[in-house]
N, C-alpha and C. Protein backbone atom coordinates (compact mmCIF):
# COMPACT_ATOMS: atom_id res chain seq x y z
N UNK A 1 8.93 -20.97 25.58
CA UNK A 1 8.97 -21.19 24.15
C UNK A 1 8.52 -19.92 23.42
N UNK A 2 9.36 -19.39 22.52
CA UNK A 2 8.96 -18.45 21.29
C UNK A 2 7.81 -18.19 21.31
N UNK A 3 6.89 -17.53 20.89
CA UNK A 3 5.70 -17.80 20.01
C UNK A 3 6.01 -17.32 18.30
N UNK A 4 5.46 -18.65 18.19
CA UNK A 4 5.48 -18.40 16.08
C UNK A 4 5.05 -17.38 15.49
N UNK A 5 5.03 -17.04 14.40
CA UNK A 5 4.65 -15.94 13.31
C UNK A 5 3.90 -16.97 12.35
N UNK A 6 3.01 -16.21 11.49
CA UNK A 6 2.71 -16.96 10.18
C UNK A 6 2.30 -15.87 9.19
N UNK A 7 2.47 -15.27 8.17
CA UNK A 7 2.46 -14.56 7.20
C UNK A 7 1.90 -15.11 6.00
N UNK A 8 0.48 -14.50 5.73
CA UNK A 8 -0.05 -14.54 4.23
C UNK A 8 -0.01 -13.82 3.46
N UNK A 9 0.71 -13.95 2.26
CA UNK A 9 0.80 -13.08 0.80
C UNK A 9 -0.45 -13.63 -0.17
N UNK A 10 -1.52 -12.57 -0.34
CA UNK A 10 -2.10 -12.82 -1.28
C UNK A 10 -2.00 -12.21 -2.13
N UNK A 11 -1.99 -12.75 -3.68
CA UNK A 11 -1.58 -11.98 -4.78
C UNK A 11 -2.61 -12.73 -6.30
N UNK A 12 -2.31 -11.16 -7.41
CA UNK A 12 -3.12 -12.20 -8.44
C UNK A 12 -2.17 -12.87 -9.46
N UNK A 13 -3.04 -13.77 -9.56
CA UNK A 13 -2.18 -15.07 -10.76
C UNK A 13 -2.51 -14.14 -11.99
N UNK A 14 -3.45 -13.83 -12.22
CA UNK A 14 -3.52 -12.96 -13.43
C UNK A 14 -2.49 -11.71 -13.88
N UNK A 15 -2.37 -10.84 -13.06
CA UNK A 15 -1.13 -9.92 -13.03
C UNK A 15 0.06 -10.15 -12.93
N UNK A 16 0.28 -11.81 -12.62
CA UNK A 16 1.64 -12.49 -13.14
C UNK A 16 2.41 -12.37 -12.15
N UNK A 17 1.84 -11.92 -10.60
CA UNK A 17 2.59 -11.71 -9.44
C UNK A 17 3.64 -12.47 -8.45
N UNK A 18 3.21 -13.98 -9.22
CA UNK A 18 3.49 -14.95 -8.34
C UNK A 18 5.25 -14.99 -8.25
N UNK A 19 5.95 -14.65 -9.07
CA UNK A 19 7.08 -14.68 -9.18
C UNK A 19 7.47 -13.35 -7.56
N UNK A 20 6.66 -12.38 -7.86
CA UNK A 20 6.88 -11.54 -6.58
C UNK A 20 6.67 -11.74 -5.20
N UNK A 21 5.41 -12.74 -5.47
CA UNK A 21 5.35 -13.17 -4.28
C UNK A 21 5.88 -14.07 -3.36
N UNK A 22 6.62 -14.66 -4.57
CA UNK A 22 7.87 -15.95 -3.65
C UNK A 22 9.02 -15.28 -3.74
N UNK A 23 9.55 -14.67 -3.99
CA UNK A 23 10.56 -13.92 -4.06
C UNK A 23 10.93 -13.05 -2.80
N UNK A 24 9.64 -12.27 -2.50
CA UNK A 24 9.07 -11.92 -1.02
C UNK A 24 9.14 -13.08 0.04
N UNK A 25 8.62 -13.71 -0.17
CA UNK A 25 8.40 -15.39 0.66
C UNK A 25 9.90 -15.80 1.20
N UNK A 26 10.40 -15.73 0.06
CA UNK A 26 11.92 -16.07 0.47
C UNK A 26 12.92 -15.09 1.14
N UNK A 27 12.44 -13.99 0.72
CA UNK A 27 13.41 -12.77 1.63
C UNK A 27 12.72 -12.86 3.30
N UNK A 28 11.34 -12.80 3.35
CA UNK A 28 10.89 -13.45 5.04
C UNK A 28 11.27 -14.43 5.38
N UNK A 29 11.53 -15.42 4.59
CA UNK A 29 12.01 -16.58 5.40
C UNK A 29 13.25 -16.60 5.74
N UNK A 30 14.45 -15.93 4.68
CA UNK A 30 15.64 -15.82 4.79
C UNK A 30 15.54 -14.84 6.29
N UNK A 31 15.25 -13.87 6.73
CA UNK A 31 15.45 -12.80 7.54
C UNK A 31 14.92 -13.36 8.88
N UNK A 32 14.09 -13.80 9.35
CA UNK A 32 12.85 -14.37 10.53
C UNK A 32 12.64 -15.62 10.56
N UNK A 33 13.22 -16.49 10.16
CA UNK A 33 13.19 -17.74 10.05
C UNK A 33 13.64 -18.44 10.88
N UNK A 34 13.71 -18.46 12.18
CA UNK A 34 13.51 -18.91 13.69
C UNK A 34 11.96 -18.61 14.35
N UNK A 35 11.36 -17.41 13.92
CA UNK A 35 10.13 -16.57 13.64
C UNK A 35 8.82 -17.28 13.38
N UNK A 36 8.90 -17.72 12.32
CA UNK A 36 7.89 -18.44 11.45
C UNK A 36 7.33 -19.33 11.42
N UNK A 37 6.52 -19.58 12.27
CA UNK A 37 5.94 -20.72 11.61
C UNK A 37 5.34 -21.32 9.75
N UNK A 38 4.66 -20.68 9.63
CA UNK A 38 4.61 -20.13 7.77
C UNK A 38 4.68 -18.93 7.18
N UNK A 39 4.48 -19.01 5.96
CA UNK A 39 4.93 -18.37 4.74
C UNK A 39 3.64 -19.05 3.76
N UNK A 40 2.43 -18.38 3.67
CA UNK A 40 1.41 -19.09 2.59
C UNK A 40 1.50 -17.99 1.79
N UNK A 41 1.33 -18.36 0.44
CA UNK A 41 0.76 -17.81 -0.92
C UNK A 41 -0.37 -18.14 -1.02
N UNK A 42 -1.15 -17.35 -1.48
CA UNK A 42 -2.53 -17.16 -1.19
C UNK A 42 -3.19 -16.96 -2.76
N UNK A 43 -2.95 -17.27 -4.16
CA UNK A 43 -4.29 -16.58 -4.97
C UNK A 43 -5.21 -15.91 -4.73
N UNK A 44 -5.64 -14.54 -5.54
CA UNK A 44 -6.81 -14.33 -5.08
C UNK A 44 -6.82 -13.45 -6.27
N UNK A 45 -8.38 -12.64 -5.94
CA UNK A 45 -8.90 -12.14 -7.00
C UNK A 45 -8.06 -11.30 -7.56
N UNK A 46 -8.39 -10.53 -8.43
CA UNK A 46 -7.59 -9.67 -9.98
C UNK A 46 -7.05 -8.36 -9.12
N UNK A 47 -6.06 -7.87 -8.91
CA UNK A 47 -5.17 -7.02 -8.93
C UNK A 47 -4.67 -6.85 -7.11
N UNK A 48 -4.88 -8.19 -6.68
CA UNK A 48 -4.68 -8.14 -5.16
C UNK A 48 -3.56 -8.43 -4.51
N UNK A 49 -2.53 -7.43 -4.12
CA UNK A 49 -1.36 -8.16 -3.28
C UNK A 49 -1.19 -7.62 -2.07
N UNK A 50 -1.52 -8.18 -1.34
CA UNK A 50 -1.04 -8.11 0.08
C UNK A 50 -0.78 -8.80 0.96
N UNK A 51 0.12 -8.81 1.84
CA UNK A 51 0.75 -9.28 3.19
C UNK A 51 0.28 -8.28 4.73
N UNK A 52 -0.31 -9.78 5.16
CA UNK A 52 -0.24 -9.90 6.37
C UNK A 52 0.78 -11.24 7.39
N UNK A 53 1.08 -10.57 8.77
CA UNK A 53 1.44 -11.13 9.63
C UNK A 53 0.59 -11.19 10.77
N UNK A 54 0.58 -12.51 11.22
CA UNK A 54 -0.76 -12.77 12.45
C UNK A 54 -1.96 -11.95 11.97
N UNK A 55 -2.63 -12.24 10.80
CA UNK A 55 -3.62 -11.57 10.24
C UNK A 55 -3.73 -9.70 10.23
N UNK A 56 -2.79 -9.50 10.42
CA UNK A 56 -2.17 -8.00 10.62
C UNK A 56 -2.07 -7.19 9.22
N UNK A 57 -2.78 -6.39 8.87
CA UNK A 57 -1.78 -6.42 7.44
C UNK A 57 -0.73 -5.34 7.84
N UNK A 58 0.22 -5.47 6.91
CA UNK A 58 1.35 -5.35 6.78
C UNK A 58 1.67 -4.56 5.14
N UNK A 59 0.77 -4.75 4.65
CA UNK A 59 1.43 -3.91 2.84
C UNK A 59 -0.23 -4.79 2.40
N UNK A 60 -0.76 -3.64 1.52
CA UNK A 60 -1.51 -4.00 0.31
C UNK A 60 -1.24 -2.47 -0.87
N UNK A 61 -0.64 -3.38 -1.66
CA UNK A 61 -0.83 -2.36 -3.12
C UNK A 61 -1.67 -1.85 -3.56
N UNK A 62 -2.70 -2.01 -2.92
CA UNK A 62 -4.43 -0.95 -3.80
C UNK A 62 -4.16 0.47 -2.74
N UNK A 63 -4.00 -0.17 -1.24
CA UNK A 63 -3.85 1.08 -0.47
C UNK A 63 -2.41 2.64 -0.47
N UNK A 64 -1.54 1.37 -0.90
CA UNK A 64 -0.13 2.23 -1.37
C UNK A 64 0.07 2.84 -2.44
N UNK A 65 -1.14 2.15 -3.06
CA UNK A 65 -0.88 2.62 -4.91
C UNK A 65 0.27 2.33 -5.44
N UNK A 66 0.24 1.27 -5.33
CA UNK A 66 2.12 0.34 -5.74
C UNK A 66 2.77 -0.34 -5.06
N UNK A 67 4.19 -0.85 -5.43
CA UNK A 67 4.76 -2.01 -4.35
C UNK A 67 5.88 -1.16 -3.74
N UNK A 68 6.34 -1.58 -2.93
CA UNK A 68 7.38 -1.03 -2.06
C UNK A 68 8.02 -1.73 -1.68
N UNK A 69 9.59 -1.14 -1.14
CA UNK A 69 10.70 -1.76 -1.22
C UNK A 69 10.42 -2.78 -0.02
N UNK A 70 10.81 -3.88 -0.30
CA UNK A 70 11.03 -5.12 0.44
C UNK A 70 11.52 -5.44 1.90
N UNK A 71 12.41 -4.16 1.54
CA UNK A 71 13.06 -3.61 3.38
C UNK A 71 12.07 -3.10 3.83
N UNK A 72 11.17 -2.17 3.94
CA UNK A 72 9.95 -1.66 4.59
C UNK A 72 8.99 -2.37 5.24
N UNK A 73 8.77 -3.77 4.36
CA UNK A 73 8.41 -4.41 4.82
C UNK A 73 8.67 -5.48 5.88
N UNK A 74 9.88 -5.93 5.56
CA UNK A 74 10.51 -6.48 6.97
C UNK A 74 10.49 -5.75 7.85
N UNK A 75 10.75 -4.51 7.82
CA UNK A 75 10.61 -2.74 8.79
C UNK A 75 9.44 -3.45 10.09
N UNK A 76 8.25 -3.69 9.09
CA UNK A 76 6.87 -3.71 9.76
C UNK A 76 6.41 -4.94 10.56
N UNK A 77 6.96 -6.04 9.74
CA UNK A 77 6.90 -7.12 10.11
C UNK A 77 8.18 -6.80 11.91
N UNK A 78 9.04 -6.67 11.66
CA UNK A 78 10.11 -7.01 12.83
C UNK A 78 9.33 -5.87 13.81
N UNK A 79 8.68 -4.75 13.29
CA UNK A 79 7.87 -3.77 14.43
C UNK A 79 6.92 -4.34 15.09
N UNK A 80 6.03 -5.75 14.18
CA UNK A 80 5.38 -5.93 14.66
C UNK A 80 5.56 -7.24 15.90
N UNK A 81 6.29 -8.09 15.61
CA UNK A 81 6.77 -9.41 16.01
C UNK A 81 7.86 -8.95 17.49
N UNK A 82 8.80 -8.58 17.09
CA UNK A 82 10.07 -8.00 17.80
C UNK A 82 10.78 -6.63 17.63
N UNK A 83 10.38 -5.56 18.26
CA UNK A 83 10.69 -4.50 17.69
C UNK A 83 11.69 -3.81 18.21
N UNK A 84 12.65 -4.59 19.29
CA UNK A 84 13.48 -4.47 19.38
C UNK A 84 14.84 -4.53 19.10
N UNK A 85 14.35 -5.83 17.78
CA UNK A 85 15.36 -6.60 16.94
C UNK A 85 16.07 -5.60 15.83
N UNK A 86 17.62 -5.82 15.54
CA UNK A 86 17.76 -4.83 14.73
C UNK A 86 18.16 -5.98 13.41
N UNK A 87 17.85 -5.04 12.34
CA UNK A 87 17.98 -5.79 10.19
C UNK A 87 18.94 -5.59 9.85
N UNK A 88 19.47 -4.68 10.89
CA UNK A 88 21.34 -4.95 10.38
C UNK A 88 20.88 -3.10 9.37
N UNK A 89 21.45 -3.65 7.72
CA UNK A 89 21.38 -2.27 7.05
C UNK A 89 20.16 -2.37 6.79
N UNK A 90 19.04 -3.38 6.69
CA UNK A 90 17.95 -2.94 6.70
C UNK A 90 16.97 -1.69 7.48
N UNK A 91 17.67 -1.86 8.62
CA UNK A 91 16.92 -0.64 9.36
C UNK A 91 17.69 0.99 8.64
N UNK A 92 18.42 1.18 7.62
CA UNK A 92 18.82 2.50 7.18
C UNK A 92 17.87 2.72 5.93
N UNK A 93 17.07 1.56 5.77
CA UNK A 93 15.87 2.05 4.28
C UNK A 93 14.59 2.67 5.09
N UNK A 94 14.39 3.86 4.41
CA UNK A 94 12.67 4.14 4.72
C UNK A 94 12.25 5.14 3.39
């Protein structure tokens, strides 16, 4: 049997993120979604967004100093899970 994935996006409600963060939610689920066990949204304090996989992180915006493209992140996630797997044209973004 597989072993599952589970991915937490925490983000702030205040900075109005939430729309980004399901939006995200849904491009992981669309892509890895044999993968997954979850996909949580997380609230949290004032200017916080980041994703982790298997408590891994994977992207926080305080450390990047901004958000980044969405493919990069699947990039990291599929490096980390299956990194043998190919994203199709995703693997031509960096």
């Amino acid at each position: 049997m597989q072993k599952k994935h589970y991915i937490e996006i925490k983000f702030c409600p205040k900075c109005k993120w939430l729309s980004r963060a399901t939006w995200i939610s849904q491009e992981l689920l669309s892509t890895f979604e044999s993968d997954l066990l979850s996909v949580t949204l997380v609230p949290s304090e004032s200017g916080v967004f980041d994703i982790t996989c298997n408590q891994s992180l994977i992207f926080s915006k305080k450390e990047e100093n901004g958000f980044i493209d969405v493919a990069i992140i699947k990039q990291r996630i599929r490096d980390l899970i299956d990194p043998d797997r190919s994203l199709g044209h995703v693997d031509n973004v960096r």
